[in-house]
Protein backbone atom coordinates (compact mmCIF):
# COMPACT_ATOMS: atom_id res chain seq x y z
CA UNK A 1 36.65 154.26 -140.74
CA UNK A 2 36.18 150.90 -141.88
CA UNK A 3 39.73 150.25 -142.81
CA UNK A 4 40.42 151.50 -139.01
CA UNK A 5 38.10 149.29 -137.33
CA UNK A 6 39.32 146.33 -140.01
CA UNK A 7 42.69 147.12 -138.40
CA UNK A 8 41.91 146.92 -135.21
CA UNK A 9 40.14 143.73 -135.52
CA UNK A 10 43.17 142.32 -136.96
CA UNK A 11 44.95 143.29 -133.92
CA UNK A 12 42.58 141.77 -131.50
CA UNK A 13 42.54 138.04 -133.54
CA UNK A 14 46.55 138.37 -133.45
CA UNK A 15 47.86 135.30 -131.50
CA UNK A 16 50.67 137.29 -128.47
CA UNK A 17 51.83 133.91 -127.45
CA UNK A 18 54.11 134.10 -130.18
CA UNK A 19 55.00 136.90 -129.94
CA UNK A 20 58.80 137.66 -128.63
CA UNK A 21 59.35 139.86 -125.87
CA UNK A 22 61.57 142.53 -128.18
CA UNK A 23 58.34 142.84 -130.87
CA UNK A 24 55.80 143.23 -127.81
CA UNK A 25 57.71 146.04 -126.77
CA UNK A 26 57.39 147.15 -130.22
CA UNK A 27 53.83 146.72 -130.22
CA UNK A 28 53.30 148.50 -126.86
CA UNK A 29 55.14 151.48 -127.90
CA UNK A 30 53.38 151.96 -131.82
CA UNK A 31 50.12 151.27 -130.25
CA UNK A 32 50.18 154.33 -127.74
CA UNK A 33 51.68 156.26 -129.96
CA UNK A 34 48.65 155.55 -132.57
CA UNK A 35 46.93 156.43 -129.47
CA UNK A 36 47.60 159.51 -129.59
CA UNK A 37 47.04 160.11 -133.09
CA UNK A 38 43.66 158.94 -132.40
CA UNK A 39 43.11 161.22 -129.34
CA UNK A 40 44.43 164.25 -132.01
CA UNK A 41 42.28 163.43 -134.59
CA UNK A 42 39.20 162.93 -132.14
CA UNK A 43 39.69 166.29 -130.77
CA UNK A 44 39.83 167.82 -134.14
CA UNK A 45 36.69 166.44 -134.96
CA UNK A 46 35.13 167.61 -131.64
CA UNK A 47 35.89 170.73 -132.18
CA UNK A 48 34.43 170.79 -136.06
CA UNK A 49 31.11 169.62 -134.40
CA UNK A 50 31.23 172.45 -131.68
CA UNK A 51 31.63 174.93 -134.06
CA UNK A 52 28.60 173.46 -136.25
CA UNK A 53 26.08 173.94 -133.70
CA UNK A 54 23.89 171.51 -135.65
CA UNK A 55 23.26 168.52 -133.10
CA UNK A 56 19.84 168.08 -132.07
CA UNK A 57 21.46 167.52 -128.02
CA UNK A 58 21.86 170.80 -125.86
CA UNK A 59 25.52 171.13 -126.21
CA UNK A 60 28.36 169.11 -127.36
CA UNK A 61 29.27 167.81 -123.75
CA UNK A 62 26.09 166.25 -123.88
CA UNK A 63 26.56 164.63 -127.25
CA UNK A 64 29.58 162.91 -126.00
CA UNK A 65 28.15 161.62 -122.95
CA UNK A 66 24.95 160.53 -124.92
CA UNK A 67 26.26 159.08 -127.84
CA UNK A 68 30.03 158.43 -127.53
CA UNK A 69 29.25 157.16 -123.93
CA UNK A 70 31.75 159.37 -121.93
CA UNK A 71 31.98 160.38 -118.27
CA UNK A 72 30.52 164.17 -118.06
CA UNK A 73 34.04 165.21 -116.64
CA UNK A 74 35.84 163.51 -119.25
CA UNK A 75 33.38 165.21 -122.05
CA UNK A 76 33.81 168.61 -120.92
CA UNK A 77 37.09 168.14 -120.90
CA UNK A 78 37.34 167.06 -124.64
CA UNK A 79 35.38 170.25 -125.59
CA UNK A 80 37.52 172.50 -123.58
CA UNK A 81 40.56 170.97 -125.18
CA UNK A 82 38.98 171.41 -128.79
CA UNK A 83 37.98 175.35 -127.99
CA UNK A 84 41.39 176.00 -126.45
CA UNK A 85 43.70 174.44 -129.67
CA UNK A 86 41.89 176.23 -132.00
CA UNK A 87 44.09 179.20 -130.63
CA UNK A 88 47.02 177.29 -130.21
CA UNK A 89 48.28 176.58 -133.95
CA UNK A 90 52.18 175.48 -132.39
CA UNK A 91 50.18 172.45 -130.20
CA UNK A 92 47.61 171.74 -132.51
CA UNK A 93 50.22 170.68 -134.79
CA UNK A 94 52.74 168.98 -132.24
CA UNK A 95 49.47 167.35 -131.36
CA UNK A 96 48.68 166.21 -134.59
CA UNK A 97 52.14 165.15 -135.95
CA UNK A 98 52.50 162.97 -133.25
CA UNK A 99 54.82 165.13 -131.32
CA UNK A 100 53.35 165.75 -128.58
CA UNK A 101 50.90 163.36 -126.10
CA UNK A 102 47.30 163.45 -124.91
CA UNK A 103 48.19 164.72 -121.48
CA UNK A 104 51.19 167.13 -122.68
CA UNK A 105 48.94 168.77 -124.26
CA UNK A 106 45.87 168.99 -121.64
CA UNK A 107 49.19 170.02 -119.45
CA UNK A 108 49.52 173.06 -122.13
CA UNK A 109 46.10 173.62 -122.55
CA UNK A 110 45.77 174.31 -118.41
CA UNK A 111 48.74 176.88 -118.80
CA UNK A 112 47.03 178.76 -121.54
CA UNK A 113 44.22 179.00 -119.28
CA UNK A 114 46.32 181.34 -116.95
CA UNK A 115 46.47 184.47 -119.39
CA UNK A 116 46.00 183.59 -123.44
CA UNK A 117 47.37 186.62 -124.53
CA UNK A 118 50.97 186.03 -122.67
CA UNK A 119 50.88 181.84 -123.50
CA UNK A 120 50.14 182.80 -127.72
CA UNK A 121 53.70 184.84 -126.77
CA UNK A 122 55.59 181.95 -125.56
CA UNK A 123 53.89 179.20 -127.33
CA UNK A 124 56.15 178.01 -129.75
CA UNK A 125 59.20 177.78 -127.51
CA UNK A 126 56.98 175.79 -125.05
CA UNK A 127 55.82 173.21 -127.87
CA UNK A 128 59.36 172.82 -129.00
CA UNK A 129 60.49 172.16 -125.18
CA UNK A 130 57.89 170.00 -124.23
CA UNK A 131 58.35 167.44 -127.73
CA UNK A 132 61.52 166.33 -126.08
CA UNK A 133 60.20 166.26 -122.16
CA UNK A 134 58.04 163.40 -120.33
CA UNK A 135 54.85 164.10 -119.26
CA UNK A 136 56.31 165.27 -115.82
CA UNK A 137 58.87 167.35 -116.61
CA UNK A 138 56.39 169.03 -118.99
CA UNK A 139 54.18 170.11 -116.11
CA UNK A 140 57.66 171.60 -114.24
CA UNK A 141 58.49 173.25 -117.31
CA UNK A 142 55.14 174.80 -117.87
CA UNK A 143 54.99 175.88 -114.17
CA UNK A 144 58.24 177.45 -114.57
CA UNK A 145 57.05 179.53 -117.34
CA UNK A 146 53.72 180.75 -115.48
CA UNK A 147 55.94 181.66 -112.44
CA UNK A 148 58.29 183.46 -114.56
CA UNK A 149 56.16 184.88 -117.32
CA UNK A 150 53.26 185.70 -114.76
CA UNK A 151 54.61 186.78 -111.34
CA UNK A 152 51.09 188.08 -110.36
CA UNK A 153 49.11 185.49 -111.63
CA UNK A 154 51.33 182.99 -110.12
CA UNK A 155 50.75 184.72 -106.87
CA UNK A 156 47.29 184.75 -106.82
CA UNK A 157 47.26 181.05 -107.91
CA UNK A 158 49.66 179.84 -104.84
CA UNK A 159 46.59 181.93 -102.52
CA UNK A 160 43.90 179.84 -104.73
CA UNK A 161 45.61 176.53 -104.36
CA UNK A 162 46.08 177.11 -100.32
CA UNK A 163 42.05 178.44 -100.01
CA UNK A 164 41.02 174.96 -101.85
CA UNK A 165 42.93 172.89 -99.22
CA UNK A 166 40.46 170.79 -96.67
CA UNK A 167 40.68 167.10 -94.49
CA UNK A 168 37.73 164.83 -94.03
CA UNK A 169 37.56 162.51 -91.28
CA UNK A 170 34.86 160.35 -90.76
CA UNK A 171 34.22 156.75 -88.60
CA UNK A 172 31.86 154.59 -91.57
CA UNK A 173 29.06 151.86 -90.17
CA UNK A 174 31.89 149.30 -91.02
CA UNK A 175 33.68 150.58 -87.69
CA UNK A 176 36.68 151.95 -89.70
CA UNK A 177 37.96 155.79 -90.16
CA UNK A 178 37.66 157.65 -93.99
CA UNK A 179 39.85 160.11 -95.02
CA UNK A 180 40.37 162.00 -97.73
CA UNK A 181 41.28 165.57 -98.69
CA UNK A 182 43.38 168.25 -101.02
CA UNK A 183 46.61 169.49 -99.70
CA UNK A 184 48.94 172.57 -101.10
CA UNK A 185 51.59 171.78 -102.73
CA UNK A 186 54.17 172.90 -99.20
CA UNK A 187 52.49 170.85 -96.95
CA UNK A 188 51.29 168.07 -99.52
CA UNK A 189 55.51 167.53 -99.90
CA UNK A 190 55.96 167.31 -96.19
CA UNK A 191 52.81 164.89 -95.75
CA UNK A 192 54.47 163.01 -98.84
CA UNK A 193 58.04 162.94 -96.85
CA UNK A 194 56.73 161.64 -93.71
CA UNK A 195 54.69 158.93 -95.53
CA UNK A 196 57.77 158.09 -97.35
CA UNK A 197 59.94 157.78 -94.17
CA UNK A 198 57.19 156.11 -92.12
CA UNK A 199 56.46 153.65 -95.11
CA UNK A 200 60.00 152.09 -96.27
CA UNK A 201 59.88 148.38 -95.99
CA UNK A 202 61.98 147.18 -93.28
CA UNK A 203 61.05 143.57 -93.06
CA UNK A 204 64.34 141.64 -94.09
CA UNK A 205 61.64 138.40 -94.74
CA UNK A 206 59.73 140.41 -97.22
CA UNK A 207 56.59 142.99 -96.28
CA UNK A 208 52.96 141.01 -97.87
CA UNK A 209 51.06 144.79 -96.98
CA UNK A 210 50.30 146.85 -99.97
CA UNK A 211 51.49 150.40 -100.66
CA UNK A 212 48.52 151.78 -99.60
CA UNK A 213 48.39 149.50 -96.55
CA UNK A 214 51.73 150.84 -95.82
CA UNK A 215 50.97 154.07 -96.06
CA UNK A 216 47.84 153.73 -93.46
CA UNK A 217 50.37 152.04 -91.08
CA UNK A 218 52.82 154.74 -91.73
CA UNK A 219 49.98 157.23 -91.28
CA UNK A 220 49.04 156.33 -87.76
CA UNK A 221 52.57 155.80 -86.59
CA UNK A 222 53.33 159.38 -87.38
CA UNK A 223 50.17 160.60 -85.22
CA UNK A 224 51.04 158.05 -82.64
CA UNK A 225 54.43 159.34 -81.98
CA UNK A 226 53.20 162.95 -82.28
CA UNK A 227 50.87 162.25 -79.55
CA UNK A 228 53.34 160.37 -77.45
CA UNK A 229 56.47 162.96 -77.87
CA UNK A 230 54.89 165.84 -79.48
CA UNK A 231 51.74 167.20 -78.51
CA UNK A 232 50.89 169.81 -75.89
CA UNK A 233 49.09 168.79 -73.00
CA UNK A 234 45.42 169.34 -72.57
CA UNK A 235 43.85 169.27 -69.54
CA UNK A 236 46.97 168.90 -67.76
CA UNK A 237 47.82 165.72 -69.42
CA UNK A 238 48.90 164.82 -73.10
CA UNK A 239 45.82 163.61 -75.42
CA UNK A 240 45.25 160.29 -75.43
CA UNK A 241 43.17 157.89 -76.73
CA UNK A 242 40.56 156.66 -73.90
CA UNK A 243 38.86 153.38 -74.06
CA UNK A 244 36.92 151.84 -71.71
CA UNK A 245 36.58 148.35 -70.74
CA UNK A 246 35.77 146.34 -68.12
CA UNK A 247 37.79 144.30 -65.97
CA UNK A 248 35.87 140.66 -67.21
CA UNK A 249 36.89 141.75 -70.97
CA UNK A 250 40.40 142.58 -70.11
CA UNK A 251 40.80 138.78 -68.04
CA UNK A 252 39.46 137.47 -71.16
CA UNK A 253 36.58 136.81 -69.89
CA UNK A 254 32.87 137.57 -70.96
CA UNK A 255 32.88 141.12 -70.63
CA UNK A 256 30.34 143.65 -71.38
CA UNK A 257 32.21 146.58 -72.23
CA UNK A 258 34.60 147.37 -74.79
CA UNK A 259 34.64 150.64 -76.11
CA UNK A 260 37.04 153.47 -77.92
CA UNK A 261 35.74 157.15 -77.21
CA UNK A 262 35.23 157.97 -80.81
CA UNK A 263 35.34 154.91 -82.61
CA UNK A 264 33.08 152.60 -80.66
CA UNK A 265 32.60 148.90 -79.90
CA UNK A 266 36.10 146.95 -80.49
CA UNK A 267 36.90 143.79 -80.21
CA UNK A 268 38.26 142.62 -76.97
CA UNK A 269 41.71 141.16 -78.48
CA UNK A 270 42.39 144.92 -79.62
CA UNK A 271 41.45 145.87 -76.48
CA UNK A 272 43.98 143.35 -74.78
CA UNK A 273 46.31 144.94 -77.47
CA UNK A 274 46.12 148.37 -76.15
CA UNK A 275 46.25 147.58 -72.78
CA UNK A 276 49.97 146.04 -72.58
CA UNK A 277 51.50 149.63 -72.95
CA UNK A 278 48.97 152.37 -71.60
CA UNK A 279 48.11 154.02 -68.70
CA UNK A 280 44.91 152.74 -66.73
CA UNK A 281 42.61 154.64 -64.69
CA UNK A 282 40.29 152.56 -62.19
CA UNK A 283 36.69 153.18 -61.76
CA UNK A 284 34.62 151.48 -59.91
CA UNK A 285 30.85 151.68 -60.63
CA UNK A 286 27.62 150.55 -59.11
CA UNK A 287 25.66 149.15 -61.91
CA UNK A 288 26.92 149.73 -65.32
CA UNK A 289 27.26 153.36 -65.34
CA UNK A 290 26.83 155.02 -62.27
CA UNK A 291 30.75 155.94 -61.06
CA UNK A 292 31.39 155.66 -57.03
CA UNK A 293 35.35 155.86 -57.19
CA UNK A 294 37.75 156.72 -59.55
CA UNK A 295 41.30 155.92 -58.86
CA UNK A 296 44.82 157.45 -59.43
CA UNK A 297 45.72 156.89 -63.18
CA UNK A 298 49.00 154.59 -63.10
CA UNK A 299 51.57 153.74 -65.88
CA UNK A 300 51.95 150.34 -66.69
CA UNK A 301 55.31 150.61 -68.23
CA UNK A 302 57.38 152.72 -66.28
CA UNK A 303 59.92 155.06 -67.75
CA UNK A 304 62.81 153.12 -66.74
CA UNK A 305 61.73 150.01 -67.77
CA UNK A 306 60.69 151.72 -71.19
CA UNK A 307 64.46 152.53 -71.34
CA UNK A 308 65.94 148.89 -70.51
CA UNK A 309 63.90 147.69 -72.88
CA UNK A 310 64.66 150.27 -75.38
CA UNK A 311 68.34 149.63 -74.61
CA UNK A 312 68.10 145.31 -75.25
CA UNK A 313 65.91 145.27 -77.76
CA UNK A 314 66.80 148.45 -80.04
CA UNK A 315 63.74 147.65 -82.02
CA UNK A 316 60.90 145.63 -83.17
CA UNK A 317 61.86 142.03 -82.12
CA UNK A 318 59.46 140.74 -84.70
CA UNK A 319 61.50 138.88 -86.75
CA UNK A 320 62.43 140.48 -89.87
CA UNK A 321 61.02 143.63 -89.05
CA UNK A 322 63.86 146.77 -88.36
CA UNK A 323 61.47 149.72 -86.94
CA UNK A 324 63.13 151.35 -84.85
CA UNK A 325 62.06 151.86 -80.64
CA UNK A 326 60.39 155.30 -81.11
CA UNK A 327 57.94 153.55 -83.39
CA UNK A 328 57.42 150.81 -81.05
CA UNK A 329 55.13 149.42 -78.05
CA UNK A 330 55.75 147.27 -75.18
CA UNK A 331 54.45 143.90 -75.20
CA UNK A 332 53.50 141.85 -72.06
CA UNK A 333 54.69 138.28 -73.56
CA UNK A 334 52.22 136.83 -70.93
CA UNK A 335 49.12 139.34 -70.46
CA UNK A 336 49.12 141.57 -67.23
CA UNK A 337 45.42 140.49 -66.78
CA UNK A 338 46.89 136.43 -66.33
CA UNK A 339 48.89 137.00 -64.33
CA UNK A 340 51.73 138.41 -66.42
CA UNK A 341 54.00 140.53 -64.39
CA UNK A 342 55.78 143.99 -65.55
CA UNK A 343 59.47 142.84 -65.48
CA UNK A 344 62.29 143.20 -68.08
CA UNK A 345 62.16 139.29 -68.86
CA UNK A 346 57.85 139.44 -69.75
CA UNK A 347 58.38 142.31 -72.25
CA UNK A 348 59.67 143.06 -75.90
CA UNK A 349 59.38 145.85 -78.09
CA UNK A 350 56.51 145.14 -81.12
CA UNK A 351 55.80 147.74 -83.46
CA UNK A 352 52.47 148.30 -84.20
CA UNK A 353 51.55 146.04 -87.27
CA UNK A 354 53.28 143.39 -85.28
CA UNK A 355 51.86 143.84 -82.06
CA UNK A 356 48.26 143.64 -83.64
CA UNK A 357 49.80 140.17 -85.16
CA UNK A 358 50.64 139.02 -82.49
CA UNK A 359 47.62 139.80 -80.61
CA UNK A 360 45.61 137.81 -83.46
CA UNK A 361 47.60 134.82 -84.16
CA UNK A 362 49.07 132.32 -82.50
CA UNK A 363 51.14 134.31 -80.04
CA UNK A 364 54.26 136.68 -80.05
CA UNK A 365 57.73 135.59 -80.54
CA UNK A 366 59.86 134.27 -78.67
């Protein structure tokens, strides 16, 4: 072990700046590789102590955690890896020779897990398959074989997988919305599609949002034109997002009121925002809450004016930007509030990143 760490020490001291792009490659490639070997070797040795027995800690999950300072996931993982190859001669040795990787084989080790007895059958041509894959098509090649090789278990895996699917959605203190959930592998594709299709940088003058920003914005377009074209009514109208705000917030004013129906307090710009393309329903109160009339709900965009505008513009005027109408919003280029009136030469077409830019910045263009 000594030579090892002397070697690695060596490494770290070694001066890259000299080093030419060709040999870093080089480098990159021998050191993962060696990787690997180490991973192999570490495994073997794991599962040499499991079979011992003779560590003072209650298993040898906990050994790893305590002394090799590992994750309790990542631990139990190692073990179950260790157990598995010690029935799996044909991976233990790709393993160990250095022809197969770290997650090729945990990719292996998962199929086994499926039915032992029919993977020991199969084993060998799997190994030999997989030393020649990537890491991805190892994981269609393996799920090949369990659909083929195990029609039932396959079956009752696809009815697993579907059971384990579930969506949280939940506003934080921070006023924004968490999601996160586990989709099957059907409807994960289709979520993955939309994102895709909803996401595709369209700015000609370059896109500074992140993937993941992207695919937020991409996210909420797709349930914002659901709503708009796709969604049955409720109620006798289509659902909608209400917010309510007061007259003094909307005139940009100091306003008391400013409020989304699930989401809480907003800020009045955002309110402004939503405002130059939605339909308004007045109610007039005495005192803050108490409601004495509520009048007819009116569109502020009317249809054909929606059209014309769909019709000049094609699009998002922003500059750069190439969404197309259906993803966009009508923009009052002077606010209805001041004065602003609803006439083909006072709107454009914004999408919805740039109509909350323009709503924060300077102004919209021209």
């Amino acid at each position: 072990m000594s030579s090892l760490r002397s070697a690695l020490d060596e490494l770290a001291g070694e001066d890259l700046n000299g080093v030419s792009d060709e040999d870093l490659d080089g480098d990159l490639v021998e050191i993962r590789s060696s990787f690997d070997y180490l991973q192999a070797e570490f495994i073997r040795r794991v599962a040499v102590k499991d079979q011992r027995r003779t560590s003072t800690h209650l298993s040898t999950t906990a050994f790893l955690v305590d002394r090799c300072r590992m994750g309790g996931g990542e631990a139990g993982e190692k073990v179950r890896m260790a157990r598995a190859l010690e029935a799996m001669p044909f991976t233990r040795h790709g393993f160990g020779s250095g022809e197969l990787t770290y997650p090729q084989v945990r990719i292996l080790t998962q199929g086994r897990e499926s039915n032992p007895e029919v993977f020991s059958c199969h084993e060998e041509t799997l190994v030999k398959a997989a030393a020649a894959l990537s890491v991805a098509d190892t994981r269609r090649v393996v799920d090949h074989w369990r659909i083929a090789a195990l029609p039932q278990e396959s079956a009752a895996r696809a009815e697993a997988i579907v059971a384990q699917r579930w969506l949280y959605a939940s506003p934080t203190f921070e006023g924004m919305v968490r999601l996160d959930g586990w989709f099957d592998p059907v409807d994960g594709d289709t979520i993955l599609t939309a994102l895709a299709a909803a996401t595709a940088p369209r700015d000609k003058t370059g896109d500074d949002a992140s993937a993941a920003q992207r695919r937020a914005d991409g996210l909420a377009d797709i349930c914002r034109q659901w709503l708009a074209d796709g969604a049955p009514e409720m109620g006798g109208e289509k659902p909608h997002i209400d917010l309510l705000v007061d007259l003094e917030t909307l005139e940009n004013r100091t306003g008391k009121t400013c409020e989304l129906s699930r989401e809480g307090v907003i800020d009045p710009e955002t309110a402004r925002m939503l405002a130059c393309d939605a339909g308004l329903s007045r109610i007039i109160t005495q005192g803050p809450t108490q409601p004495l009339d509520v009048g007819r709900r009116t569109r502020i965009i009317p249809p054909a004016i929606r059209r014309a505008l769909v019709v000049r513009d094609r699009g998002c005027r922003h500059p750069g930007c190439g969404r197309p109408a259906t993803w966009c919003e009508a923009h009052h280029l002077k606010h209805w509030t001041d004065g602003g009136e609803t006439k083909l030469d006072n709107l454009i077409l914004l999408c919805r990143r740039h109509h909350r830019t323009v709503h924060s910045r300077a102004g919209p263009p021209q």
